[in-house]
N, C-alpha and C. Protein backbone atom coordinates (compact mmCIF):
# COMPACT_ATOMS: atom_id res chain seq x y z
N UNK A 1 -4.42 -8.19 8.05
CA UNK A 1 -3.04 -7.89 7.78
C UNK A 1 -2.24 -9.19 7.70
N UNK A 2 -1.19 -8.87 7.08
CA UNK A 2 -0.13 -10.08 6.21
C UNK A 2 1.35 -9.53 6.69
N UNK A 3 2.32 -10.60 7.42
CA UNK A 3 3.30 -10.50 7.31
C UNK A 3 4.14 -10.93 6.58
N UNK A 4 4.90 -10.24 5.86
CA UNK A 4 6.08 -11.02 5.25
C UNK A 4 7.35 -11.04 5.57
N UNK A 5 7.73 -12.41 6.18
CA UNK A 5 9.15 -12.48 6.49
C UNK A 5 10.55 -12.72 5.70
N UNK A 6 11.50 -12.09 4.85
CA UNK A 6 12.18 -12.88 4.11
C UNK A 6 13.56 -12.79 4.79
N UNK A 7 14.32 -13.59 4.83
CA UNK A 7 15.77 -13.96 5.43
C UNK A 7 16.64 -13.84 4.16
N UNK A 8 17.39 -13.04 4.53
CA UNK A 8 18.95 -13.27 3.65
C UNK A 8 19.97 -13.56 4.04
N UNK A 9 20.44 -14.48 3.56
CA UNK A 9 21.81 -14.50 4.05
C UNK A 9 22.95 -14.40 2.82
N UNK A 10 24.23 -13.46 2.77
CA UNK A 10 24.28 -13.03 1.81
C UNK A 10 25.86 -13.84 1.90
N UNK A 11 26.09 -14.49 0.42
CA UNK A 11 27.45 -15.19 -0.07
C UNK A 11 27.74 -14.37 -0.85
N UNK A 12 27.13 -14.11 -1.76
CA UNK A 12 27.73 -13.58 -3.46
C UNK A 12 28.21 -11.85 -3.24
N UNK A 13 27.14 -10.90 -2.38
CA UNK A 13 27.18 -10.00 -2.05
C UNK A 13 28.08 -9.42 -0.75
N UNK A 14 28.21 -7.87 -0.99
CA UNK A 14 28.18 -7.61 0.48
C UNK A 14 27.19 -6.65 0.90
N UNK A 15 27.16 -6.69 2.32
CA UNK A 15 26.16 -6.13 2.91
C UNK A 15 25.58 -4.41 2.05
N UNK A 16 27.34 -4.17 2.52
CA UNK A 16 26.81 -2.66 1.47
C UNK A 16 25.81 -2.36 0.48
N UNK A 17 26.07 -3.39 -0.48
CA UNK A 17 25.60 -3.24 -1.55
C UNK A 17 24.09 -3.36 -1.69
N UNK A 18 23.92 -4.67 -0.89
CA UNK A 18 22.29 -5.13 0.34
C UNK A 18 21.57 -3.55 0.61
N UNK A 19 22.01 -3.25 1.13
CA UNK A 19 21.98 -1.85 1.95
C UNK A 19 21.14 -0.83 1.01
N UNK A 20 22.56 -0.55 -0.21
CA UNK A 20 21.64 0.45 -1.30
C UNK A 20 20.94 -0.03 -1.70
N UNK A 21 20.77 -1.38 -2.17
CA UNK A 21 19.33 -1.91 -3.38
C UNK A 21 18.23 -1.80 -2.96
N UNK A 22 18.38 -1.82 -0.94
CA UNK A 22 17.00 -2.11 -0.44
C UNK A 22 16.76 -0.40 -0.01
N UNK A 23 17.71 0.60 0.27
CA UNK A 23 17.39 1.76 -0.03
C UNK A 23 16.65 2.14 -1.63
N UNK A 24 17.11 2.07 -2.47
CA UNK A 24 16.09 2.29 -3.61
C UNK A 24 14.76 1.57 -3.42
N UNK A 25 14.98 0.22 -3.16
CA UNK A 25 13.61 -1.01 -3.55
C UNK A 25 12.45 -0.26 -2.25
N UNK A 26 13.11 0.58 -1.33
CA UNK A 26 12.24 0.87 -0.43
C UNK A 26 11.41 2.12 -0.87
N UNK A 27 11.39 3.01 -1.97
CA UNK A 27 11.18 3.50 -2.29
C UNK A 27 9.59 3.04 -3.12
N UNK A 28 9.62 2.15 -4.00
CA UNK A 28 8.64 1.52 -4.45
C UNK A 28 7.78 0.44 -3.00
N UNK A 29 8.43 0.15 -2.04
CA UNK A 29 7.24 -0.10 -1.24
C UNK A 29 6.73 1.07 -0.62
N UNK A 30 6.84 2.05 0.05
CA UNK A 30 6.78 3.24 0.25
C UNK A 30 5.71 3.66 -0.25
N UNK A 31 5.54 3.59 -1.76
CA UNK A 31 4.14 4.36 -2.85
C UNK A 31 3.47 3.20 -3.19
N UNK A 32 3.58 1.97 -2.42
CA UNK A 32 2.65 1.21 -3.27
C UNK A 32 1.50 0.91 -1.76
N UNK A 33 0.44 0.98 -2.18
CA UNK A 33 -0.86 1.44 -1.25
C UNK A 33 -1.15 0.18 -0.42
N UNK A 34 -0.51 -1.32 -1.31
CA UNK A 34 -0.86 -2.84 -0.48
C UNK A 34 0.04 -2.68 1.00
N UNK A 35 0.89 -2.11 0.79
CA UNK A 35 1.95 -2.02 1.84
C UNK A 35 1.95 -1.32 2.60
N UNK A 36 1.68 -1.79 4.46
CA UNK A 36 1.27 -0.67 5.52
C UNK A 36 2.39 -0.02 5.93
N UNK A 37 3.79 -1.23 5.97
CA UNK A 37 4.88 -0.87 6.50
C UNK A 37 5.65 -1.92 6.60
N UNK A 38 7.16 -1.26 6.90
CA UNK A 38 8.39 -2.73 6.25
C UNK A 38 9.69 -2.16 7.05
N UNK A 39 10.40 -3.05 7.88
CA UNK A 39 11.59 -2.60 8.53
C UNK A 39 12.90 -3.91 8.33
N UNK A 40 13.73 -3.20 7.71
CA UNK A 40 14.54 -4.33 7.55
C UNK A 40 15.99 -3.97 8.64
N UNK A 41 16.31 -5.78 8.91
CA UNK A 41 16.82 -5.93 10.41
C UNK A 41 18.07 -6.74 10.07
N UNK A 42 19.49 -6.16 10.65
CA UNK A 42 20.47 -7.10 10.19
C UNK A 42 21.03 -7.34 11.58
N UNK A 43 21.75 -8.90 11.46
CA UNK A 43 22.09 -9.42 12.34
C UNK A 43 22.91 -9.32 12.84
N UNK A 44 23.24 -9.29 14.26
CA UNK A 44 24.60 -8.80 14.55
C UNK A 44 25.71 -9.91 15.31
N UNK A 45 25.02 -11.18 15.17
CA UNK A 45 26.13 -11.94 15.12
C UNK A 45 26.37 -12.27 14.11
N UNK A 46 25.96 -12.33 12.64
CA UNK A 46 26.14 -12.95 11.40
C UNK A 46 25.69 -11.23 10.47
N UNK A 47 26.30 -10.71 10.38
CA UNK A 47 26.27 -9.27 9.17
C UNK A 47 26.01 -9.39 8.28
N UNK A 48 25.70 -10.67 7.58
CA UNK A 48 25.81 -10.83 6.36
C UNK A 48 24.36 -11.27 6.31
N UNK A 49 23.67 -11.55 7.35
CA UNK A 49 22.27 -11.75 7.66
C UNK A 49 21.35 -10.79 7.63
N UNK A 50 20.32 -10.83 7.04
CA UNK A 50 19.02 -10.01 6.96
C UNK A 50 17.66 -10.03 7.18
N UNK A 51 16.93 -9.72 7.98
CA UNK A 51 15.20 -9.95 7.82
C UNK A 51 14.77 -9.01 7.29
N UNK A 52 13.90 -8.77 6.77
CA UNK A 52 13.08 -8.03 5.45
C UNK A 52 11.52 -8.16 6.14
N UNK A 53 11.08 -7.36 7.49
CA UNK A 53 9.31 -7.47 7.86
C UNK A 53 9.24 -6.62 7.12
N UNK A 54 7.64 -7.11 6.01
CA UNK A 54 6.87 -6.05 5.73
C UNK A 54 5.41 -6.46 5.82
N UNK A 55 4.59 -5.70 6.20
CA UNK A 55 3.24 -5.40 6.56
C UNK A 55 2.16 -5.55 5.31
N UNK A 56 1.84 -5.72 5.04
CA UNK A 56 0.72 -5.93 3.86
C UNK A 56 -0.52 -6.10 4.38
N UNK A 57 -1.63 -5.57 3.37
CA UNK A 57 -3.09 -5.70 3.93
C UNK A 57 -3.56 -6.54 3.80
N UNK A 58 -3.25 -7.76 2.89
CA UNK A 58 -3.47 -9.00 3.17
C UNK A 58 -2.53 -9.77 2.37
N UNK A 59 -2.73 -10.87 2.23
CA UNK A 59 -1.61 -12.04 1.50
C UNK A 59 -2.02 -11.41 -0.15
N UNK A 60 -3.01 -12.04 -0.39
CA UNK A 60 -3.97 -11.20 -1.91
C UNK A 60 -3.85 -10.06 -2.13
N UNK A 61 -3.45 -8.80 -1.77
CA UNK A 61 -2.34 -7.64 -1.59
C UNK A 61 -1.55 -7.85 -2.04
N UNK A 62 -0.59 -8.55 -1.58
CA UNK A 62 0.66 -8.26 -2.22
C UNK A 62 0.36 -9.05 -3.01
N UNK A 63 0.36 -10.52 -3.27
CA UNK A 63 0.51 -11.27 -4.50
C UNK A 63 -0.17 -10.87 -5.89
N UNK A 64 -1.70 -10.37 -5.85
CA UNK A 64 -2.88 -9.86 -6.74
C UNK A 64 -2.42 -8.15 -6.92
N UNK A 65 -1.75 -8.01 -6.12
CA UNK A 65 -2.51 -5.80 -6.31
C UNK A 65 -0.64 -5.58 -6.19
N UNK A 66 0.05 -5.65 -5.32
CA UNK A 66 1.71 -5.24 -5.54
C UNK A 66 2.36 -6.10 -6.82
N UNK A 67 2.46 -7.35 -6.06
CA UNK A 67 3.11 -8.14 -7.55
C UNK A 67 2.86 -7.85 -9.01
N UNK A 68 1.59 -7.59 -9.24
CA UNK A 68 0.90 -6.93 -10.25
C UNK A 68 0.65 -5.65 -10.63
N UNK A 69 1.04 -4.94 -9.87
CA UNK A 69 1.19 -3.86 -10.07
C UNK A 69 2.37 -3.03 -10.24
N UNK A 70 2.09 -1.84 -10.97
CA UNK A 70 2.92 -0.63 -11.57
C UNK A 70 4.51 -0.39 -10.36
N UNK A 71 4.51 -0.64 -8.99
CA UNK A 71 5.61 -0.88 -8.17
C UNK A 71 6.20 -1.76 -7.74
N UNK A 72 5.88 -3.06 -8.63
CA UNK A 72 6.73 -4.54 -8.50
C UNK A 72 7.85 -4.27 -9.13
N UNK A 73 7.69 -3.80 -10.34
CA UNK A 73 8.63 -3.82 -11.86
C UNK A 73 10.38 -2.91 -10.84
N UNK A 74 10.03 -1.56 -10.13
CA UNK A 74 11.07 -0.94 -9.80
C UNK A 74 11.30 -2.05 -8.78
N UNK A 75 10.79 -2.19 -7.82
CA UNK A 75 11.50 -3.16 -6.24
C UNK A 75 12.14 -4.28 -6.76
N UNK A 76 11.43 -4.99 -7.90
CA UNK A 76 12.04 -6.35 -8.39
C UNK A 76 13.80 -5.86 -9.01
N UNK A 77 13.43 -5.04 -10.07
CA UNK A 77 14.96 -4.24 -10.30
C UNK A 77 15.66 -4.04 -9.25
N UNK A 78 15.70 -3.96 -8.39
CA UNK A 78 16.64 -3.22 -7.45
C UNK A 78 17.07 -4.29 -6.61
N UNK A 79 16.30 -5.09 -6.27
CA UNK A 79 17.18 -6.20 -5.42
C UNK A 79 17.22 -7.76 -6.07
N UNK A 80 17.11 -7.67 -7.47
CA UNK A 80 17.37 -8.82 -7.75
C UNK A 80 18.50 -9.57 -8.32
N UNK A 81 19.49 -8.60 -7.73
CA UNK A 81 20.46 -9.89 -7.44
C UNK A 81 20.66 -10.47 -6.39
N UNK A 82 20.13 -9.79 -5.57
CA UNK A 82 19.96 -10.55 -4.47
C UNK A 82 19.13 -12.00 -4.46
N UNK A 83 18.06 -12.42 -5.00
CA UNK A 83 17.02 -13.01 -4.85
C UNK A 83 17.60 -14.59 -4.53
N UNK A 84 18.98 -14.87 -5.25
CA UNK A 84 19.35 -16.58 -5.00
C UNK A 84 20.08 -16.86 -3.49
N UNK A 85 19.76 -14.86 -2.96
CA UNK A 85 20.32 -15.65 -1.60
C UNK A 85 19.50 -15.48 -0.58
N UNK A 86 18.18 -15.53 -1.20
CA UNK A 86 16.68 -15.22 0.07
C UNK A 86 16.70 -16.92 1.03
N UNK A 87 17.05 -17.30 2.00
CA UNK A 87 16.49 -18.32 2.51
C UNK A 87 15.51 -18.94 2.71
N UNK A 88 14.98 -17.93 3.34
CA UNK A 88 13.07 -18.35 3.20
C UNK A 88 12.01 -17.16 3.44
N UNK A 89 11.41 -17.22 2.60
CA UNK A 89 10.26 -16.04 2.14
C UNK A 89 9.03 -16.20 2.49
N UNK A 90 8.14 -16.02 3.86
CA UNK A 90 6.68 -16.90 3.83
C UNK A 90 6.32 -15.62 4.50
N UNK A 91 4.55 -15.60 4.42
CA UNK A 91 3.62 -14.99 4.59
C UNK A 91 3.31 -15.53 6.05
N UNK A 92 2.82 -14.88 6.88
CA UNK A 92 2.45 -15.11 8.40
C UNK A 92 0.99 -14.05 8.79
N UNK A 93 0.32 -15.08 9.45
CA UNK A 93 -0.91 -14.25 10.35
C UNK A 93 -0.63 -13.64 11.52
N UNK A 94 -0.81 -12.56 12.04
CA UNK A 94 -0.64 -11.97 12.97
C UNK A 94 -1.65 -13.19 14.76
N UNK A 95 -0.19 -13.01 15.85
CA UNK A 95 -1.59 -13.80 16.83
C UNK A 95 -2.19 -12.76 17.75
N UNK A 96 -2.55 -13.07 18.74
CA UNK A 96 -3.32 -11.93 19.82
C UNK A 96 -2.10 -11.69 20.40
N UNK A 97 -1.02 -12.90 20.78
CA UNK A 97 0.00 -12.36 21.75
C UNK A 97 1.14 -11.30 21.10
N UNK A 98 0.63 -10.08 21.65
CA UNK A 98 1.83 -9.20 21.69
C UNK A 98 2.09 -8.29 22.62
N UNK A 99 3.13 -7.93 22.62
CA UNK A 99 3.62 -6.29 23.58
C UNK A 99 4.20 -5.60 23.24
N UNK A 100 4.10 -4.24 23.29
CA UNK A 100 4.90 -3.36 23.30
C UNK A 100 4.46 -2.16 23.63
N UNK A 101 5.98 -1.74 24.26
CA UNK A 101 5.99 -0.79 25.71
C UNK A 101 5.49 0.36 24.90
N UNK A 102 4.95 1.46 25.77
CA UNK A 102 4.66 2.66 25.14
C UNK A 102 5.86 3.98 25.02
């Protein structure tokens, strides 16, 4: 498994608008099979801030089999006006250290 972290921080937009695109764009991760799962997180000292986790089965997943595939074309539509205000977009390995409560 593949994490993907992307940060927004939003100038041009407002949040609202953030809000619906990634309501639709969530729709196409949803049906696309590379993708285990995705929770997006806004900040609450800065609102205008966003993290975007999503889960992928591996890095080559999303880049080879989503990007390329038949549910890039809708997600890319839907939040790309957003895209000049992504901060930073990187892929991450999962480590051993974690917790969470039951």
């Amino acid at each position: 498994m593949t994490i993907e972290y992307i940060r927004y921080d939003l100038v041009a937009h407002e949040a609202e608008e953030f809000l619906h695109a990634y309501g639709v764009a969530a729709e196409a991760l949803r049906a696309a099979p590379e993708c285990m799962a995705f929770e997006l997180a806004r900040c609450e000292e800065a609102p205008r801030s966003f993290v975007l986790r999503i889960e992928w089965q591996s890095t080559a997943a999303h880049l080879q089999g989503f990007r390329k595939g038949p549910h890039f074309p809708p997600f890319l539509a839907a939040i790309k006006p957003f895209v000049g205000e992504i901060a930073e977009m990187r892929h991450y390995s999962p480590t051993s250290l974690v917790f969470r409560r039951p």
